[in-house]
Protein backbone atom coordinates (compact mmCIF):
# COMPACT_ATOMS: atom_id res chain seq x y z
CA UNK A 1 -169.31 -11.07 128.25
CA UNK A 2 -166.36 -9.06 126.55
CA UNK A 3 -163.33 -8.44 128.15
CA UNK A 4 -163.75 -5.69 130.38
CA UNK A 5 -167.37 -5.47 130.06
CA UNK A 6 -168.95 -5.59 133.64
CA UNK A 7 -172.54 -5.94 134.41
CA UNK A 8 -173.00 -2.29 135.01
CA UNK A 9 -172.23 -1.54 131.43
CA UNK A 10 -174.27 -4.56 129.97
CA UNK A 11 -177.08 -3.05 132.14
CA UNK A 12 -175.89 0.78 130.91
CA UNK A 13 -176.38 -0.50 127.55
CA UNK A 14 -180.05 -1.85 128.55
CA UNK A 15 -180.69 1.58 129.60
CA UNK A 16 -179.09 3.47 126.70
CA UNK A 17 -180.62 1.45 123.69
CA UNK A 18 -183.95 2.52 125.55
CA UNK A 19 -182.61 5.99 125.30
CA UNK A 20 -183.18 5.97 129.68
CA UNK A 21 -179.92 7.94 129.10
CA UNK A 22 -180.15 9.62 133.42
CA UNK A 23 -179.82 5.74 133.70
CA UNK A 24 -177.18 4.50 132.04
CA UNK A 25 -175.01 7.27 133.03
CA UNK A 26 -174.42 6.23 136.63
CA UNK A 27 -173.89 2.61 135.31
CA UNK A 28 -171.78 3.36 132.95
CA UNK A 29 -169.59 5.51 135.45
CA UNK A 30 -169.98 2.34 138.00
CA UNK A 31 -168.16 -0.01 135.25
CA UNK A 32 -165.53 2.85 134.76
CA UNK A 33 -164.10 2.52 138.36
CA UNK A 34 -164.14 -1.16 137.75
CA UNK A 35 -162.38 -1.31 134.08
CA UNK A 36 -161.04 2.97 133.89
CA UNK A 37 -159.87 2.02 130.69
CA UNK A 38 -162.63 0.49 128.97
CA UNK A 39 -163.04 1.97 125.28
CA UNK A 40 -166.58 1.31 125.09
CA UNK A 41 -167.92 2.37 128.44
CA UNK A 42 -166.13 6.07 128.28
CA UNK A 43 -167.74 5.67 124.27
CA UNK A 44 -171.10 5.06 125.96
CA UNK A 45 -171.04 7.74 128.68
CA UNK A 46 -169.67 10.26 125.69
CA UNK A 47 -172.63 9.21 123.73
CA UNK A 48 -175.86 9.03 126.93
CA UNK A 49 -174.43 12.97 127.39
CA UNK A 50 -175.46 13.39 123.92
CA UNK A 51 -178.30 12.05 124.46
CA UNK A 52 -178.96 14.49 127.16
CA UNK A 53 -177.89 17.49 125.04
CA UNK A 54 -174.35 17.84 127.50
CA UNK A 55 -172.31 17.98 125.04
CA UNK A 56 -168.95 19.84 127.58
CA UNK A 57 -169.65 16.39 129.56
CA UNK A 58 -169.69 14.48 126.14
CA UNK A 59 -166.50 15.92 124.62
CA UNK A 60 -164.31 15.24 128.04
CA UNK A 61 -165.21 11.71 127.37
CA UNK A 62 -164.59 11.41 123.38
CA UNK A 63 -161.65 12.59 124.39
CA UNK A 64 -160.74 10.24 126.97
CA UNK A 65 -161.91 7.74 123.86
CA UNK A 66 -159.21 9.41 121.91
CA UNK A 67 -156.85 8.71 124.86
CA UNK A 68 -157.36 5.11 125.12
CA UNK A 69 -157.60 4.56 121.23
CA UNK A 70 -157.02 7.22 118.89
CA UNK A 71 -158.12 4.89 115.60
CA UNK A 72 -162.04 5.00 116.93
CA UNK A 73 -163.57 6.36 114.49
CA UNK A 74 -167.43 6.84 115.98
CA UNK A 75 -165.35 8.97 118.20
CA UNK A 76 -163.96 11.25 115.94
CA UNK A 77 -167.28 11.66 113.75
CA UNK A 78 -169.31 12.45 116.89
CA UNK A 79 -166.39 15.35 118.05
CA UNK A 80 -166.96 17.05 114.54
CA UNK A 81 -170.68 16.82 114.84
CA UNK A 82 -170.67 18.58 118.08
CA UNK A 83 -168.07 21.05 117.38
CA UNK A 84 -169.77 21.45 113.61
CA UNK A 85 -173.15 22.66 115.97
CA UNK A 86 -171.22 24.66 117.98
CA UNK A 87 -169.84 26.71 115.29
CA UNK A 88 -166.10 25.45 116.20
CA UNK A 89 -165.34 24.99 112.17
CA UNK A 90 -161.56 24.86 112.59
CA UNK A 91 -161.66 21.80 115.26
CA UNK A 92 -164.31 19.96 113.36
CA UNK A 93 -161.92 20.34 110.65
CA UNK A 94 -159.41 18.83 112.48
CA UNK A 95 -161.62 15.79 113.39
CA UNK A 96 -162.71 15.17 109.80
CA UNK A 97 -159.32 15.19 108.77
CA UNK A 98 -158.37 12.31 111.52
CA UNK A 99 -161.06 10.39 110.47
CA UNK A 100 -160.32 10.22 106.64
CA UNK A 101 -156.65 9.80 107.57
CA UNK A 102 -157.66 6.33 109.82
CA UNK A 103 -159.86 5.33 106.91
CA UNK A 104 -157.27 5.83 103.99
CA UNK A 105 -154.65 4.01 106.87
């Protein structure tokens, strides 16, 4: 197991590469008041909301992603693809142009 990693987000991920997304959340959330700063398990939450379509919910956890590590780049594509589908052009623009700026870094 990773640093950080607790059982409750090995068995999130379980739950979340099954797409049981009402599962994983809780779990998920569980291994957040064990490790509050884990990257991957505020990535993961981000991502199960997505999966449920709650993409407000989603979008206060990419940016707690962005918090913790601004360089993650899933996190900056997935905050242009929801702001892109809400119509918010000039913030997706914004998180295109930190992505290509990490990549050409």
């Amino acid at each position: 197991m990773k640093s950080g990693e607790s059982e409750e987000f090995k068995k999130g991920l379980e739950y979340f590469e099954n797409e049981q997304y009402e599962k994983a959340i809780p779990l998920f959330k569980m291994s957040l008041k064990k490790h509050p700063n884990h990257v991957m398990s505020w990535f993961k939450l981000a991502s199960s909301y997505l999966g449920l379509k709650n993409d407000d919910e989603a979008i206060r956890c990419l940016n707690k992603v962005i918090q913790l590590n601004p360089y993650h780049l899933a996190t900056w594509a997935g905050l242009e693809q929801i702001y892109n589908k809400r119509g918010n052009y000039l913030e997706a623009a914004r998180c295109s142009e930190k992505f290509e700026e990490i990549i050409d870094f």
